[in-house]
C-alpha atoms as a PDB file:
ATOM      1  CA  UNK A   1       8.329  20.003 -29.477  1.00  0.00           C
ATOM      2  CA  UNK A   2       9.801  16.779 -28.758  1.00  0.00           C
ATOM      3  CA  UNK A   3       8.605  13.639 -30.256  1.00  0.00           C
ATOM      4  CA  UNK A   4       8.305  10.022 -28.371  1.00  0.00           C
ATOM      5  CA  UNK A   5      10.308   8.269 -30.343  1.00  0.00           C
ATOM      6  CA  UNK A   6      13.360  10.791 -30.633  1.00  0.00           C
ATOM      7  CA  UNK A   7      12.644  11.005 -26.465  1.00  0.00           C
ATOM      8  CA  UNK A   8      13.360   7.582 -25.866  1.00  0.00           C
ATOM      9  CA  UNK A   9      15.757   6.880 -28.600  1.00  0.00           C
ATOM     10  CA  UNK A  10      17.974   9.616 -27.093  1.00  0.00           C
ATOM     11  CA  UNK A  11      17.425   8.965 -23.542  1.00  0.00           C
ATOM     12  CA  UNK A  12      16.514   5.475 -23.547  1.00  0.00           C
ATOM     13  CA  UNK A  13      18.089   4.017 -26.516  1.00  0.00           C
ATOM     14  CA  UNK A  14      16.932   0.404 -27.303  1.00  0.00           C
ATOM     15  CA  UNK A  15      14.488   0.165 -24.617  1.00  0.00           C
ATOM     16  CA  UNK A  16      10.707  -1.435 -25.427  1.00  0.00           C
ATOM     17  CA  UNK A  17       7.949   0.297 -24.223  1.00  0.00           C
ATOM     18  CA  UNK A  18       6.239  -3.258 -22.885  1.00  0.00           C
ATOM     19  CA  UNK A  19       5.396  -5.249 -19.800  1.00  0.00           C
ATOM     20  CA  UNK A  20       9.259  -5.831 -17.551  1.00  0.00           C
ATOM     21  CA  UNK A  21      10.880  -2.780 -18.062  1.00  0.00           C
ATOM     22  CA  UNK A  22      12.926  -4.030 -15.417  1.00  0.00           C
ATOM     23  CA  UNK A  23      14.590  -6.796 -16.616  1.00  0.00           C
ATOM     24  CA  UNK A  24      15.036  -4.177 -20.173  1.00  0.00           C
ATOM     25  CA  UNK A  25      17.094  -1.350 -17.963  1.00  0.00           C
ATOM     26  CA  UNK A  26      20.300  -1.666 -15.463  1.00  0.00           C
ATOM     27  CA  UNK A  27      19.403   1.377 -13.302  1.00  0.00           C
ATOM     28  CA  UNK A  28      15.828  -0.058 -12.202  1.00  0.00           C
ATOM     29  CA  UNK A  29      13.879  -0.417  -8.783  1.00  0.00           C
ATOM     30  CA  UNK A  30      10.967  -3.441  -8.810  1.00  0.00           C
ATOM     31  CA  UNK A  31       7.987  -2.795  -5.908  1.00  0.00           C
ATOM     32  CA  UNK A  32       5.502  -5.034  -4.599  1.00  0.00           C
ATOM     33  CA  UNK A  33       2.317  -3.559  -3.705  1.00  0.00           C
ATOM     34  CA  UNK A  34       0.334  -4.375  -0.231  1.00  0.00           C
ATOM     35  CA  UNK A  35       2.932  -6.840   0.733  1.00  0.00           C
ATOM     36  CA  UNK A  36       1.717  -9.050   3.163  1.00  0.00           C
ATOM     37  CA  UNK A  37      -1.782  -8.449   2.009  1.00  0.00           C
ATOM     38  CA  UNK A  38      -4.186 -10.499  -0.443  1.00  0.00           C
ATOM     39  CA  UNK A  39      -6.981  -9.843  -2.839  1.00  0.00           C
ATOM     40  CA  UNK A  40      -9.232 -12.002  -1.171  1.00  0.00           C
ATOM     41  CA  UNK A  41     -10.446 -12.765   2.801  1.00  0.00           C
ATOM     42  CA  UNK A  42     -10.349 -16.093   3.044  1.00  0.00           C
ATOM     43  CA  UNK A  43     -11.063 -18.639   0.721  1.00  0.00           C
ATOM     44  CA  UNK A  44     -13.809 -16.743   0.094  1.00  0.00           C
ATOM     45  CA  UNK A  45     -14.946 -14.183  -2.875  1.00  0.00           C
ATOM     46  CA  UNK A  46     -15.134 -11.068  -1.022  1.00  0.00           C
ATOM     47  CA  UNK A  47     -12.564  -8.494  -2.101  1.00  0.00           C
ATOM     48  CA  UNK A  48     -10.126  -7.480   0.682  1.00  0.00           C
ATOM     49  CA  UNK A  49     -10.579  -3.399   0.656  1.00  0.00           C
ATOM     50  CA  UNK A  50      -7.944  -3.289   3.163  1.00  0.00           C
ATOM     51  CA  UNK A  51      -5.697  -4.880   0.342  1.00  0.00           C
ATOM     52  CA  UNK A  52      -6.944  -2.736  -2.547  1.00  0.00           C
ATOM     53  CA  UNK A  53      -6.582   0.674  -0.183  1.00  0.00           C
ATOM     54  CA  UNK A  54      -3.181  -0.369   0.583  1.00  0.00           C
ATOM     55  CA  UNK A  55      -2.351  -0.490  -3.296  1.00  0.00           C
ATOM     56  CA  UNK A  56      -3.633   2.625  -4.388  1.00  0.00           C
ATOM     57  CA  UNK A  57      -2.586   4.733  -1.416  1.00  0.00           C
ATOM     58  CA  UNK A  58       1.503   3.373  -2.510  1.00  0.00           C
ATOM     59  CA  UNK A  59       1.140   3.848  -5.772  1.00  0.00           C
ATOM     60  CA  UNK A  60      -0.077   7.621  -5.008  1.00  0.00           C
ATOM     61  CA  UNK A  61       3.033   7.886  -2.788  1.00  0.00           C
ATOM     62  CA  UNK A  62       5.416   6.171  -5.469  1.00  0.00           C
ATOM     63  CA  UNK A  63       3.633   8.603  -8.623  1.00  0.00           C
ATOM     64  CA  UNK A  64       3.597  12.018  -5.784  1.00  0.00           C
ATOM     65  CA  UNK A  65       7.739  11.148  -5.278  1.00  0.00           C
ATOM     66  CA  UNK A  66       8.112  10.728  -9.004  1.00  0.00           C
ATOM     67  CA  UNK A  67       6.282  13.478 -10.560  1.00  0.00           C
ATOM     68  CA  UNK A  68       6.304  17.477  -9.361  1.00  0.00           C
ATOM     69  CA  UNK A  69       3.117  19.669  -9.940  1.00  0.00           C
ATOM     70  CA  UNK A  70       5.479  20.995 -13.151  1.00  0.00           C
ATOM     71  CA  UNK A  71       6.792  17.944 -14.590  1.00  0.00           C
ATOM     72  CA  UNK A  72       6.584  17.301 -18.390  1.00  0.00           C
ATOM     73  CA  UNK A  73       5.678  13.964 -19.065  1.00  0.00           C
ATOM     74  CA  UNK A  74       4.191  11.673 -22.040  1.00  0.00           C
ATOM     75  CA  UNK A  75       1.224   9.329 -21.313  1.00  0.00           C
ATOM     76  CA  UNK A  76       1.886   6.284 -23.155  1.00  0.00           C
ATOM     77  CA  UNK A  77      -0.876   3.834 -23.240  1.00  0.00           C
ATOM     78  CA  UNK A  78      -0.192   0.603 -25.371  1.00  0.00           C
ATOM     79  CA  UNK A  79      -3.770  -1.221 -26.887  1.00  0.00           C
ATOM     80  CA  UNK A  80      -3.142  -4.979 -28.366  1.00  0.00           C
ATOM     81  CA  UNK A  81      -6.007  -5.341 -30.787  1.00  0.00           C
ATOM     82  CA  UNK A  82      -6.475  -8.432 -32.575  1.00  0.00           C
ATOM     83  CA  UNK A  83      -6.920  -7.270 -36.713  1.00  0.00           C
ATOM     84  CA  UNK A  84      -9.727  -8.900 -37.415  1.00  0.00           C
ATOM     85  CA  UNK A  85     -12.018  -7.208 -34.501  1.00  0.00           C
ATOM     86  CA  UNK A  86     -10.683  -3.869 -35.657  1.00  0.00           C
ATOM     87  CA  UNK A  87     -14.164  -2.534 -38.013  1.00  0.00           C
ATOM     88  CA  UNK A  88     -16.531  -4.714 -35.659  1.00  0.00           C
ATOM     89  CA  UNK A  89     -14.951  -3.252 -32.368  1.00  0.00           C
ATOM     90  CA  UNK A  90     -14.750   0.240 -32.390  1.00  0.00           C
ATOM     91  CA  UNK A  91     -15.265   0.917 -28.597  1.00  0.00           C
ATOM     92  CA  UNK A  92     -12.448   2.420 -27.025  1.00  0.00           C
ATOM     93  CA  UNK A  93     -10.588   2.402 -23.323  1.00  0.00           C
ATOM     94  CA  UNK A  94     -10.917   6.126 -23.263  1.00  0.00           C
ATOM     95  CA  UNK A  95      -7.859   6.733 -21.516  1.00  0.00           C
ATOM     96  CA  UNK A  96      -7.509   9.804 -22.573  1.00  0.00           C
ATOM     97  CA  UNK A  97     -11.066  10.746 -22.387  1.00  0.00           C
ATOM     98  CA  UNK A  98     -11.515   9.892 -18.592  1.00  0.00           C
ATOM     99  CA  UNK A  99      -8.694  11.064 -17.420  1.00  0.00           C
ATOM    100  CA  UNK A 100      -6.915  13.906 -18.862  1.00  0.00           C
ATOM    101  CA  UNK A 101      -8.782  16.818 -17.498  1.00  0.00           C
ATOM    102  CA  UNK A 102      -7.633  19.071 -20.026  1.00  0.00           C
ATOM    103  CA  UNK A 103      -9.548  19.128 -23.082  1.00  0.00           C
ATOM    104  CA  UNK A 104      -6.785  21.477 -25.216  1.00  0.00           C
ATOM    105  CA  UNK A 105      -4.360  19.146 -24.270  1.00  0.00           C
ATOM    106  CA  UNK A 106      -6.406  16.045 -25.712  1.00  0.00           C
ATOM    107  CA  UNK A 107      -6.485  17.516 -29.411  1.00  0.00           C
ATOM    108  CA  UNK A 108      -2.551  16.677 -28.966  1.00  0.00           C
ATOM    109  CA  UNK A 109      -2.658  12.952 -28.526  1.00  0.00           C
ATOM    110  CA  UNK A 110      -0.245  10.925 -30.986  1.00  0.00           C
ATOM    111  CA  UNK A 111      -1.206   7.703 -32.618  1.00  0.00           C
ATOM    112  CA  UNK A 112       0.723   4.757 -34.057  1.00  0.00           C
ATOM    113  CA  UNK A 113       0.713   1.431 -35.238  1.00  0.00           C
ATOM    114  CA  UNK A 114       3.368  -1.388 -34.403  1.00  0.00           C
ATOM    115  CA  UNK A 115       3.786  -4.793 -34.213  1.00  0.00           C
ATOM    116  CA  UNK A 116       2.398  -7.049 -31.344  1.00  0.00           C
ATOM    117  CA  UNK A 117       4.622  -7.220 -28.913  1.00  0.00           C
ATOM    118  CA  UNK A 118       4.549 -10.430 -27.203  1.00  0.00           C
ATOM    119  CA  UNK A 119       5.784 -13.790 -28.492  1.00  0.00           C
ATOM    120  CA  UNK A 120       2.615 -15.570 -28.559  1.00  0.00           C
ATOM    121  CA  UNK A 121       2.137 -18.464 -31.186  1.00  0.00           C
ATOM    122  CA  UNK A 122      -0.708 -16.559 -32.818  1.00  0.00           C
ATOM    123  CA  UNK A 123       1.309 -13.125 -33.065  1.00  0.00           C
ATOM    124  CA  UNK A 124       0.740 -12.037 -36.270  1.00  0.00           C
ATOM    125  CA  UNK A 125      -3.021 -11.923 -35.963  1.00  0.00           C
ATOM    126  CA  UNK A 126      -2.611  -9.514 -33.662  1.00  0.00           C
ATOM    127  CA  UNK A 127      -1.008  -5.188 -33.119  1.00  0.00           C
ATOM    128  CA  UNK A 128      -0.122  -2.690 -31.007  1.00  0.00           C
ATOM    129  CA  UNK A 129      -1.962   0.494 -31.119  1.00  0.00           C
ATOM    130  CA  UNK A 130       0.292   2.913 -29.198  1.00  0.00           C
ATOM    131  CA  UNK A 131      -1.002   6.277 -27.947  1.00  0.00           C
ATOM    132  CA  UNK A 132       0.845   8.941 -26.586  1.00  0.00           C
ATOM    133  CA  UNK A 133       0.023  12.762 -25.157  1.00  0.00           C
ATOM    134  CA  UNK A 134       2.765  14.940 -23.966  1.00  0.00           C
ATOM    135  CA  UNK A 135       1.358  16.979 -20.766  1.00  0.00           C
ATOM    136  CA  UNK A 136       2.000  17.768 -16.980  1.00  0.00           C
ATOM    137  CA  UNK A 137       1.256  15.688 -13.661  1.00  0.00           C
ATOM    138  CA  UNK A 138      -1.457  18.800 -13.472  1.00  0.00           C
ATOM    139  CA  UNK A 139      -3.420  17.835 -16.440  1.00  0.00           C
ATOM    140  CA  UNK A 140      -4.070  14.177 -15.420  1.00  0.00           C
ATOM    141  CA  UNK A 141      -6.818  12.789 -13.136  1.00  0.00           C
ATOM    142  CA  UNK A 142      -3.945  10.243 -11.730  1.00  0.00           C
ATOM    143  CA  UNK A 143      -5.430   9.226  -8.632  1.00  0.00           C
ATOM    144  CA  UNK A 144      -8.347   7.514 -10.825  1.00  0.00           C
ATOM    145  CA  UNK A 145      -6.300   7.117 -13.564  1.00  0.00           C
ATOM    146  CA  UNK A 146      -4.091   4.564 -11.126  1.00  0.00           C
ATOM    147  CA  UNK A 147      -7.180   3.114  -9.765  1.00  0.00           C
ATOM    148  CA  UNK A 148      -8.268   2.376 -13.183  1.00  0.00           C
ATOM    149  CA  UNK A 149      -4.473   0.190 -13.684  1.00  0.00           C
ATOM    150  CA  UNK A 150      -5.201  -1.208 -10.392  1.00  0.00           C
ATOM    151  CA  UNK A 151      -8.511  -2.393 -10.897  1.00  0.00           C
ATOM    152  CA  UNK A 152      -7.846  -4.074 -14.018  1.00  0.00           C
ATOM    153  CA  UNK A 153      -8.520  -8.088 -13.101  1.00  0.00           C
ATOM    154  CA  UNK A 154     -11.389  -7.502 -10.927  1.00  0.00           C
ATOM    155  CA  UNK A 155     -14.973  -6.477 -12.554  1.00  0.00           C
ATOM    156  CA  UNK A 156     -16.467  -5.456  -9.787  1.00  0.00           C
ATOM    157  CA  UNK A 157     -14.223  -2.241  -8.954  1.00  0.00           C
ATOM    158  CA  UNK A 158     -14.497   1.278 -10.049  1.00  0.00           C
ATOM    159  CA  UNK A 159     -12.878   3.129 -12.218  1.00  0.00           C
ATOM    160  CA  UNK A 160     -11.989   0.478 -14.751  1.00  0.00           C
ATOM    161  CA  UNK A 161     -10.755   0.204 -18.657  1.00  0.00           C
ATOM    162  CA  UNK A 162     -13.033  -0.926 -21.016  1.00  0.00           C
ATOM    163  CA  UNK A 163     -11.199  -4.082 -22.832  1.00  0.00           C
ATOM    164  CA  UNK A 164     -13.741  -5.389 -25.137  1.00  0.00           C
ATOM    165  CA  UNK A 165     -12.024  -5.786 -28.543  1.00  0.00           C
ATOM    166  CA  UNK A 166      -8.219  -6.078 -27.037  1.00  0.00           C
ATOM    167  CA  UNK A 167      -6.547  -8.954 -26.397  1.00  0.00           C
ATOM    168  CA  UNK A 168      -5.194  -7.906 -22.948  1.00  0.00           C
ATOM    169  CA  UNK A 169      -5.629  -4.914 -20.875  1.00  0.00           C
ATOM    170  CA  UNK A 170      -3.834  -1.538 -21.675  1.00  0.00           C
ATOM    171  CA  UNK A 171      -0.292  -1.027 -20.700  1.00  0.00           C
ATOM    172  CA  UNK A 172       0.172   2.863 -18.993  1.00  0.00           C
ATOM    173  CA  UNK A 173       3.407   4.420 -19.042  1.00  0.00           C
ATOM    174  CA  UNK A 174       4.040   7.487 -17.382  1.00  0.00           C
ATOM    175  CA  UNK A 175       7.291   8.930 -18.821  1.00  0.00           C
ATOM    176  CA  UNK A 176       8.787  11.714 -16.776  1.00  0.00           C
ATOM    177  CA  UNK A 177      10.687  13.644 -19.185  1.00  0.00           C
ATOM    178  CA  UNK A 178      12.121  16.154 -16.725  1.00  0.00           C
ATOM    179  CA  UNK A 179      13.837  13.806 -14.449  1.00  0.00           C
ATOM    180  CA  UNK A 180      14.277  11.283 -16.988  1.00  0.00           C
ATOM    181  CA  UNK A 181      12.107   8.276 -15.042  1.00  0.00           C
ATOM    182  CA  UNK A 182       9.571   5.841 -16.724  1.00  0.00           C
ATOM    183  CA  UNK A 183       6.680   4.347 -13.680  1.00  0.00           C
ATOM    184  CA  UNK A 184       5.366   1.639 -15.113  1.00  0.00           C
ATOM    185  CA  UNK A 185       2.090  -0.162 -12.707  1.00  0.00           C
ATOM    186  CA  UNK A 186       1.550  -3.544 -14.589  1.00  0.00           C
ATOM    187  CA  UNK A 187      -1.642  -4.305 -12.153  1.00  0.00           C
ATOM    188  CA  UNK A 188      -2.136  -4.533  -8.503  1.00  0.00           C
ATOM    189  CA  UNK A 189       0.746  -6.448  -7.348  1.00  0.00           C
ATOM    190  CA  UNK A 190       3.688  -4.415  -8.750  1.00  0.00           C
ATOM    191  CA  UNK A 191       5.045  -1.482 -10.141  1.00  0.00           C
ATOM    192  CA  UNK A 192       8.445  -0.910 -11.724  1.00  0.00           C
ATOM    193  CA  UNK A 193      10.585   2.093 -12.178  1.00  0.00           C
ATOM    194  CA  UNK A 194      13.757   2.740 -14.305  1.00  0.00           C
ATOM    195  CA  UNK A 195      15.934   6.004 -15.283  1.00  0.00           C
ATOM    196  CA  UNK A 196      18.479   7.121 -16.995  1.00  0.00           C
ATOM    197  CA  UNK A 197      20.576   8.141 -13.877  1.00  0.00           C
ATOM    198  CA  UNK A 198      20.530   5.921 -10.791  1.00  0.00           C
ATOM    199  CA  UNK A 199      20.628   9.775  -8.532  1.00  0.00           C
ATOM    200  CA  UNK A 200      17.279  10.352  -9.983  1.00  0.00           C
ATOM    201  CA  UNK A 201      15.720   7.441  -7.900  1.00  0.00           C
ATOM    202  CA  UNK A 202      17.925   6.541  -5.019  1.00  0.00           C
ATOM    203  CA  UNK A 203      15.610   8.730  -2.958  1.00  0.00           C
ATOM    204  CA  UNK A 204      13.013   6.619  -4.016  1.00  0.00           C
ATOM    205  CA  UNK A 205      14.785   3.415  -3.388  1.00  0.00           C
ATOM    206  CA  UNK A 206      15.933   4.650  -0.129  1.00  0.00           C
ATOM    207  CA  UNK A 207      12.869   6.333   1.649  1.00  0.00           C
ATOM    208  CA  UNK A 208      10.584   3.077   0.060  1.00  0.00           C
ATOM    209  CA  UNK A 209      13.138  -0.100   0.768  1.00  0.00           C
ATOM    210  CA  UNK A 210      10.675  -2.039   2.262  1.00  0.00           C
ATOM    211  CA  UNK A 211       8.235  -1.844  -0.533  1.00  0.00           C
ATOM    212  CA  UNK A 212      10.980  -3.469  -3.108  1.00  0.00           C
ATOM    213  CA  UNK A 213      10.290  -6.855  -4.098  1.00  0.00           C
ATOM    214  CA  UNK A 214      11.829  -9.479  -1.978  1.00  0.00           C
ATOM    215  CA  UNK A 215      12.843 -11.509  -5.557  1.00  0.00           C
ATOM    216  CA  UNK A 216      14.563  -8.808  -6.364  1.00  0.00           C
ATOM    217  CA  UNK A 217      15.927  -7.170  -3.231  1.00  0.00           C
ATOM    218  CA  UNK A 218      19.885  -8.626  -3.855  1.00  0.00           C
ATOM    219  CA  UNK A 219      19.928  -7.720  -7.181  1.00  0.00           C
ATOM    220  CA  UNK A 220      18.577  -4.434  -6.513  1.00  0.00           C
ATOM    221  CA  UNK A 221      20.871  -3.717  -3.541  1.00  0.00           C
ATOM    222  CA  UNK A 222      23.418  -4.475  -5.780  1.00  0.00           C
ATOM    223  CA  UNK A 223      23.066  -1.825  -8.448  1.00  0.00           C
ATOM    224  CA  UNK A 224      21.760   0.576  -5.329  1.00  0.00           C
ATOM    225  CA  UNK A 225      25.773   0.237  -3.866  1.00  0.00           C
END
């Protein structure tokens, strides 16, 4: 069985499994989600459902063009812990938990420990518990799972990670290892996606255009040529 690390040292060599994948890979696309659209109605506090709706229903449409029934892919979820919360903090995001609906197929999750992996001033008190779980598009509860992403900076939505004891929200990869794509949602505004062969996701880039973001839409056109 293939490991992570051989997976993306072979396919992806040098790559960082980390917040701007795009700006990492050369064959890349950049979205914005519910362009046009904000959080908020008015200067007021009330959420904007017509926003949030319009977020999850693209990222569904982005993950459903991505990922076949059949697909092998690894789950990567990235945790930054600070080290001295780790024995007082031992509640967990439950990632895997929630939303793999195939209890075998949890007993297989993969654990490391690496360095923090942003270049904050106060680094070094902090690391980057990685998980990974090698599975099919069929053995995930995605639709919540993508909610859950989604959701992330606003408290009062449903489904939502638990981040008590990290110092900033999950990161959730989903790594297509059939076709060779990494989807990457960083929260509600965006999502990025990368391969190793730019025929993988023209489709993509084509039937979704519109979607890309407009700070990127030259550069992007440019490797799409």
């Amino acid at each position: 069985m293939i490991k992570l690390k051989e997976y993306m040292n072979s396919i992806f060599p040098e790559l960082i499994l980390k917040p701007s994948l795009y700006y990492q890979w050369d064959t890349r696309i950049h979205f914005e989600l519910a362009q046009g659209l904000y959080q908020f109605k008015g200067v007021s506090d009330e959420l904007n459902k017509d926003y949030f709706n319009r977020v999850y229903d693209q990222t569904m449409a982005l993950f459903n063009e991505i990922f076949s029934y059949n697909d092998e892919l690894f789950l990567v979820t990235n945790v930054y812990k600070h080290k001295g919360l780790v024995k007082r903090n031992k509640r967990k995001i439950k990632v895997y938990h929630h939303y793999i609906n195939n209890k075998n197929i949890r007993f297989q999750l993969k654990q490391e420990t690496l360095p923090y992996m942003f270049d904050d001033d106060d680094a070094e008190e902090y690391y980057t518990a990685r998980f990974s779980l090698k599975c099919r598009k069929r053995d995930i509860r995605y639709p919540m799972l993508m909610k859950a992403i989604c959701n992330q900076d606003f408290p009062r939505l449903r489904p939502r990670f638990n981040n008590r004891g990290i110092s900033n929200y999950p990161d959730v990869f989903f790594i297509n290892i059939t076709k060779n794509i990494i989807f990457y949602i960083y929260d509600d505004r965006g999502c990025e996606v990368i391969a190793s062969d730019i025929e993988a996701i023209r489709p993509i880039y084509e039937k979704y255009n519109d979607w890309v973001d407009e700070y990127c839409g030259e550069d992007i056109e440019r490797i799409f040529k």
